[in-house]
N, C-alpha and C. Protein backbone atom coordinates (compact mmCIF):
# COMPACT_ATOMS: atom_id res chain seq x y z
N UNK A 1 -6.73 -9.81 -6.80
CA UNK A 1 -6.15 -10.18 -5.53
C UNK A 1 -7.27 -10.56 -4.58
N UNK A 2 -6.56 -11.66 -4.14
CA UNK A 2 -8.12 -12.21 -2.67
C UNK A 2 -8.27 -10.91 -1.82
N UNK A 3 -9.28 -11.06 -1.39
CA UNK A 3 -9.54 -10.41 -0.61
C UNK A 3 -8.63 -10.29 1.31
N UNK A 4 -8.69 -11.77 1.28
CA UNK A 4 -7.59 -11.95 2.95
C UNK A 4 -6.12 -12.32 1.88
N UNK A 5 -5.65 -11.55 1.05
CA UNK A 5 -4.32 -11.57 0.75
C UNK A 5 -3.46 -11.21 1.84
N UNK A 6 -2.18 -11.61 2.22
CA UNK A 6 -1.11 -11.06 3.22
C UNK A 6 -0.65 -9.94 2.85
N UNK A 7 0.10 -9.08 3.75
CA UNK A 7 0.93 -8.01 3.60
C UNK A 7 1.89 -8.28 2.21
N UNK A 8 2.68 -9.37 2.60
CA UNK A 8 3.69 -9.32 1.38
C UNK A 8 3.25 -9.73 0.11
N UNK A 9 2.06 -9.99 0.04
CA UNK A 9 1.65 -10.45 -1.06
C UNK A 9 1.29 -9.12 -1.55
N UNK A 10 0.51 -8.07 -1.03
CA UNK A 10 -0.02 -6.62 -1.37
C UNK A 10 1.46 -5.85 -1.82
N UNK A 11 2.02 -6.12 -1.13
CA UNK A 11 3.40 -5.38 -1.41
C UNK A 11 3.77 -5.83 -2.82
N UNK A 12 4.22 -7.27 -2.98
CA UNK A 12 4.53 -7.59 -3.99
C UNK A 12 3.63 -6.69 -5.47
N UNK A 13 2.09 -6.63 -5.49
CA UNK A 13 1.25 -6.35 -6.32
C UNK A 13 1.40 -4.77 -6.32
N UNK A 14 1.90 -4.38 -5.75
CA UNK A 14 1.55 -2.49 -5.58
C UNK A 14 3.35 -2.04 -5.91
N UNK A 15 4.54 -3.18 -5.96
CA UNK A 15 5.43 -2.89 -6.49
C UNK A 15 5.57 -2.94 -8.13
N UNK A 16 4.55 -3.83 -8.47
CA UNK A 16 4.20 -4.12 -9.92
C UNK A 16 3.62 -3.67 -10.60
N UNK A 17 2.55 -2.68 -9.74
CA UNK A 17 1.68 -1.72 -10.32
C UNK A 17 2.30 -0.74 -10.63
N UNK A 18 3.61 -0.17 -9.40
CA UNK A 18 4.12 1.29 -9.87
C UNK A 18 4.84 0.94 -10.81
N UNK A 19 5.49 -0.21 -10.74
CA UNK A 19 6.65 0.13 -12.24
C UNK A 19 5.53 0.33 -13.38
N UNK A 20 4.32 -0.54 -13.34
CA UNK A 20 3.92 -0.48 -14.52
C UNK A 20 3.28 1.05 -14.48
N UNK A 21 2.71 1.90 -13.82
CA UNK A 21 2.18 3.63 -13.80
C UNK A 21 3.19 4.24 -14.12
N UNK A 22 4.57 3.89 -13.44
CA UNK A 22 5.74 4.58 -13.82
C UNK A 22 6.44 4.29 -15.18
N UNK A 23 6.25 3.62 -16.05
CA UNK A 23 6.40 3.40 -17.44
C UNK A 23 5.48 3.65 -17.96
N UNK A 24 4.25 3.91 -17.58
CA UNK A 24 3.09 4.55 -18.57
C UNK A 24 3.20 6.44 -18.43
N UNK A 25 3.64 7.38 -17.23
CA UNK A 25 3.83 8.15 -17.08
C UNK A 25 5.42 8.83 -17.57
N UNK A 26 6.33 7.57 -17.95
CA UNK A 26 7.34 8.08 -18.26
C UNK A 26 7.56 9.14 -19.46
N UNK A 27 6.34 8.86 -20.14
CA UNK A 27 6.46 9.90 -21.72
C UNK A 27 6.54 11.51 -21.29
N UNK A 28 5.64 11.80 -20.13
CA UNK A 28 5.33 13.14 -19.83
C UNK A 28 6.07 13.96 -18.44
N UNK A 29 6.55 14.53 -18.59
CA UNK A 29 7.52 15.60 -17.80
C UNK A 29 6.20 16.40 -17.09
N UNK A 30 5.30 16.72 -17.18
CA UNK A 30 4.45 17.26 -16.34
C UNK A 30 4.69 16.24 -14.71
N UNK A 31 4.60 14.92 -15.16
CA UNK A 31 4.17 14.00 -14.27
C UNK A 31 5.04 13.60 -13.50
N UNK A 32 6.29 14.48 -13.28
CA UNK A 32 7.21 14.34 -12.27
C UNK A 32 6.86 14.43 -11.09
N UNK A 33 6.17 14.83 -10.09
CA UNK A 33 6.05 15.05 -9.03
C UNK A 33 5.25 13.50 -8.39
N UNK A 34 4.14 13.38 -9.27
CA UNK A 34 3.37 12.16 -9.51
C UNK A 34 4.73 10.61 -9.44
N UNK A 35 5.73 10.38 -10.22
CA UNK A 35 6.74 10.01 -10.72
C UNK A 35 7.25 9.61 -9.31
N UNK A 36 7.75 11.18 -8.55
CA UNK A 36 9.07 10.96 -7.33
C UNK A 36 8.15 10.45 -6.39
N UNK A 37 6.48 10.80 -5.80
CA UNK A 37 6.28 9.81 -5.14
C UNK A 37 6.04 8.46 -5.74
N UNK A 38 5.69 7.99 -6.39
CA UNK A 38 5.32 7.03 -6.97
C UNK A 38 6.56 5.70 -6.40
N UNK A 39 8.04 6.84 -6.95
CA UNK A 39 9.30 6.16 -6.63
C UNK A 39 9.59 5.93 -5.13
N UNK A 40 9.35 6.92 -4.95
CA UNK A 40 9.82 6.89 -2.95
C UNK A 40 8.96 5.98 -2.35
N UNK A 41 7.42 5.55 -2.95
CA UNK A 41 6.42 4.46 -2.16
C UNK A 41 7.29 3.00 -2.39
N UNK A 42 7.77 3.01 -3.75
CA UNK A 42 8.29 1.40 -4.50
C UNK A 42 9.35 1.13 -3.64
N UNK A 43 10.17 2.06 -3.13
CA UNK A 43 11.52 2.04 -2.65
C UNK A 43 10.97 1.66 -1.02
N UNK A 44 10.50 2.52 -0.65
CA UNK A 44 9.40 1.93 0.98
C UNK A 44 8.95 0.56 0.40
N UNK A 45 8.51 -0.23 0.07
CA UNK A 45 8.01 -1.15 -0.60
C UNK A 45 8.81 -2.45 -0.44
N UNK A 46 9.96 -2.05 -1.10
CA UNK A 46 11.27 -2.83 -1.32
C UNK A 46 12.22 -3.15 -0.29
N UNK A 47 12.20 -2.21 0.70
CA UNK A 47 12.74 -2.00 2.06
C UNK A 47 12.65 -2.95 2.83
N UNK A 48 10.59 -3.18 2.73
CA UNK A 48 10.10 -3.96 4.10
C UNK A 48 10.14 -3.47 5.18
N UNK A 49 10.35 -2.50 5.46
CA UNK A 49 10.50 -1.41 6.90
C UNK A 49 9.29 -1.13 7.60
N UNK A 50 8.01 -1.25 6.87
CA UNK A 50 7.47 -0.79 7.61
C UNK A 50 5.98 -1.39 7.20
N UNK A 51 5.02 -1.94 7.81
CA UNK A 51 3.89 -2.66 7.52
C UNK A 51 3.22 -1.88 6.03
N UNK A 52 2.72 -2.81 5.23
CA UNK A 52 2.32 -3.15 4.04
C UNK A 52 0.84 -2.01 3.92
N UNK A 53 -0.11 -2.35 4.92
CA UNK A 53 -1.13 -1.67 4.87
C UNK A 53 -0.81 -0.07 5.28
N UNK A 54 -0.03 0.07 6.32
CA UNK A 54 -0.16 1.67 6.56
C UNK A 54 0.80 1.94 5.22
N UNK A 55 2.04 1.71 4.72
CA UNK A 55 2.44 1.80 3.22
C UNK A 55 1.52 2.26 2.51
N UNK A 56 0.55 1.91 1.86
CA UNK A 56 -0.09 1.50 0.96
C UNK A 56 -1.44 2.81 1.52
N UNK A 57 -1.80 3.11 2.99
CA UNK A 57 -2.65 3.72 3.25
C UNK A 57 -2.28 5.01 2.92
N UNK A 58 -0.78 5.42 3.27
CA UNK A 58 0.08 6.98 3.41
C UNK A 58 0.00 6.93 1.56
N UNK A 59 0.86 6.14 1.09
CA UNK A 59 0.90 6.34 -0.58
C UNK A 59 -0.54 7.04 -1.22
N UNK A 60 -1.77 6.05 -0.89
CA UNK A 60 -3.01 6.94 -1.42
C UNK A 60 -3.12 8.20 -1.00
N UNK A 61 -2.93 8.54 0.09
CA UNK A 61 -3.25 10.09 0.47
C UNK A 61 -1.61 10.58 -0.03
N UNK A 62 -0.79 10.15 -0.56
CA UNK A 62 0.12 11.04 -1.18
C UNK A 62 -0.09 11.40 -2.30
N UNK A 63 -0.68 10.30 -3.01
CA UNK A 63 -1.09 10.30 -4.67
C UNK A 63 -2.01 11.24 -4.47
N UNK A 64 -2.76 10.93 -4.06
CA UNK A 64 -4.30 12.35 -3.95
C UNK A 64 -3.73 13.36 -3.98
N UNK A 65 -2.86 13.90 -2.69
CA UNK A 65 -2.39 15.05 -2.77
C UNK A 65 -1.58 15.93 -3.74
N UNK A 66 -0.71 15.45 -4.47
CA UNK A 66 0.25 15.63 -5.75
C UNK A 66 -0.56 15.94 -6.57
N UNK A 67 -1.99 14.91 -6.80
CA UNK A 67 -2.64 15.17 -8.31
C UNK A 67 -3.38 16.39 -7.68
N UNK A 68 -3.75 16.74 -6.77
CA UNK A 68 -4.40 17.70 -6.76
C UNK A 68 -3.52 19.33 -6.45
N UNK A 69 -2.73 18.92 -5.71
CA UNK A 69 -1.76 19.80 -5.42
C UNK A 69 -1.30 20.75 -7.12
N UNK A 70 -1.11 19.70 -7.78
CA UNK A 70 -0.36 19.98 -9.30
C UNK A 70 -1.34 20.19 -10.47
N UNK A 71 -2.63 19.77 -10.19
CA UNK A 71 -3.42 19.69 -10.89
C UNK A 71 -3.24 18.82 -12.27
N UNK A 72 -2.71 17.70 -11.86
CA UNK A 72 -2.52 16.93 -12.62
C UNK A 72 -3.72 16.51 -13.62
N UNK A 73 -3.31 15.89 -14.60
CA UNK A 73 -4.80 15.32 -15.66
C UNK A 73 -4.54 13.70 -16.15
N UNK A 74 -4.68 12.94 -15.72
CA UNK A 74 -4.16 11.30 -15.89
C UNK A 74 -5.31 10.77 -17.36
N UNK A 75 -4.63 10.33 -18.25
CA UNK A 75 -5.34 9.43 -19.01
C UNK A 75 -6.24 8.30 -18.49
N UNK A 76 -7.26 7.88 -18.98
CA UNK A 76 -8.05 6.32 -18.79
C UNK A 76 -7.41 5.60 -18.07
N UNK A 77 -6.53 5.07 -19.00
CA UNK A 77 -5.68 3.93 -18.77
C UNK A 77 -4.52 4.67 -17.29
N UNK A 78 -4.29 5.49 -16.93
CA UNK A 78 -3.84 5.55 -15.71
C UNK A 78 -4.50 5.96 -14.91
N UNK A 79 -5.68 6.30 -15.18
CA UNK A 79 -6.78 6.43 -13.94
C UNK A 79 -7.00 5.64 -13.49
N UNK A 80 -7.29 3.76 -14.57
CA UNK A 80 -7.69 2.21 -14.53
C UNK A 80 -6.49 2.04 -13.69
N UNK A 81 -5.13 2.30 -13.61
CA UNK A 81 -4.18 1.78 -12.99
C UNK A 81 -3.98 1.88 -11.45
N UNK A 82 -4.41 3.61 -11.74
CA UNK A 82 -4.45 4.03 -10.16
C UNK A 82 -5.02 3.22 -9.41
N UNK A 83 -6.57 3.37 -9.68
CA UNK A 83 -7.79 2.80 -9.19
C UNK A 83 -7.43 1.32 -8.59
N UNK A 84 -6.48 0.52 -9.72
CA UNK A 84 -6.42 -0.77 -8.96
C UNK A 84 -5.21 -0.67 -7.83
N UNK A 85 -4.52 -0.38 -8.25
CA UNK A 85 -3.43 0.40 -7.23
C UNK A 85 -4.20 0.34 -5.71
N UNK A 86 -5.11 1.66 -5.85
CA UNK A 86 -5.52 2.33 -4.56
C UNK A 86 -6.59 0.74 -3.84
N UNK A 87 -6.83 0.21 -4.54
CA UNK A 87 -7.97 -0.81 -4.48
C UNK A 87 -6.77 -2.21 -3.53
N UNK A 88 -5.69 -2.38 -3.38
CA UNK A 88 -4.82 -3.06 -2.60
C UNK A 88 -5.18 -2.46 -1.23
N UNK A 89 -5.65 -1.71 -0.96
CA UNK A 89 -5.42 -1.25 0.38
C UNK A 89 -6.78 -1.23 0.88
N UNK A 90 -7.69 -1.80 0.32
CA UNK A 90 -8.92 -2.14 1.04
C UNK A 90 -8.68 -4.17 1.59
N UNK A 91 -8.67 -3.62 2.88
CA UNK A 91 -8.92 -5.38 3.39
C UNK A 91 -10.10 -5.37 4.14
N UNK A 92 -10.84 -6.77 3.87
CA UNK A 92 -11.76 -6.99 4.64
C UNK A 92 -11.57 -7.40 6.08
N UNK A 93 -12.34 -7.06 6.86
CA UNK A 93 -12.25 -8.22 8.06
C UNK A 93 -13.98 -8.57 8.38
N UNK A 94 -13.63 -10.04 8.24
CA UNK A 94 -15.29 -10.50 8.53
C UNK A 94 -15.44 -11.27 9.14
N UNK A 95 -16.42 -11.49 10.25
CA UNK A 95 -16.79 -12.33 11.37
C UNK A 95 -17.83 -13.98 10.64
């Protein structure tokens, strides 16, 4: 993703990411908690209710919190997912 991508364009990419975390997490029942936010961000997402970046800013500090809260343990490949995930919510601004 560019770097000066729009809101709805981030949205669009971070709705595509969870389905795809949320079908890679679907095998494991530990990862429910991980799961219901995951769902409640996509559904904020889908809404449009409420700007793209603070979305996307609250979701990371939710995800943080759950995995640590639960002590979750994520495979590679959903660590790689997260990571790009959390990586939507860096925008530049440059003079």
């Amino acid at each position: 993703m560019k770097w000066y991508a729009g809101g709805q364009e981030r949205g669009h990419q971070a709705i595509t990411m969870i389905k795809a975390l949320l079908s890679d997490l679907k095998q494991d029942d530990q990862m429910a908690p991980l799961q219901s936010v995951l769902r409640s961000y996509q559904a904020e997402f889908e809404a449009q209710t409420t700007a793209v970046p603070l979305i996307l800013s609250r979701m990371n500090i939710a995800i943080a919190n759950v995995i640590q809260k639960e002590g979750l343990h994520l495979s590679a490949s959903q660590q790689a997912k997260l990571k790009e995930m959390t990586a939507l919510s860096t925008i530049r601004y440059g003079y």
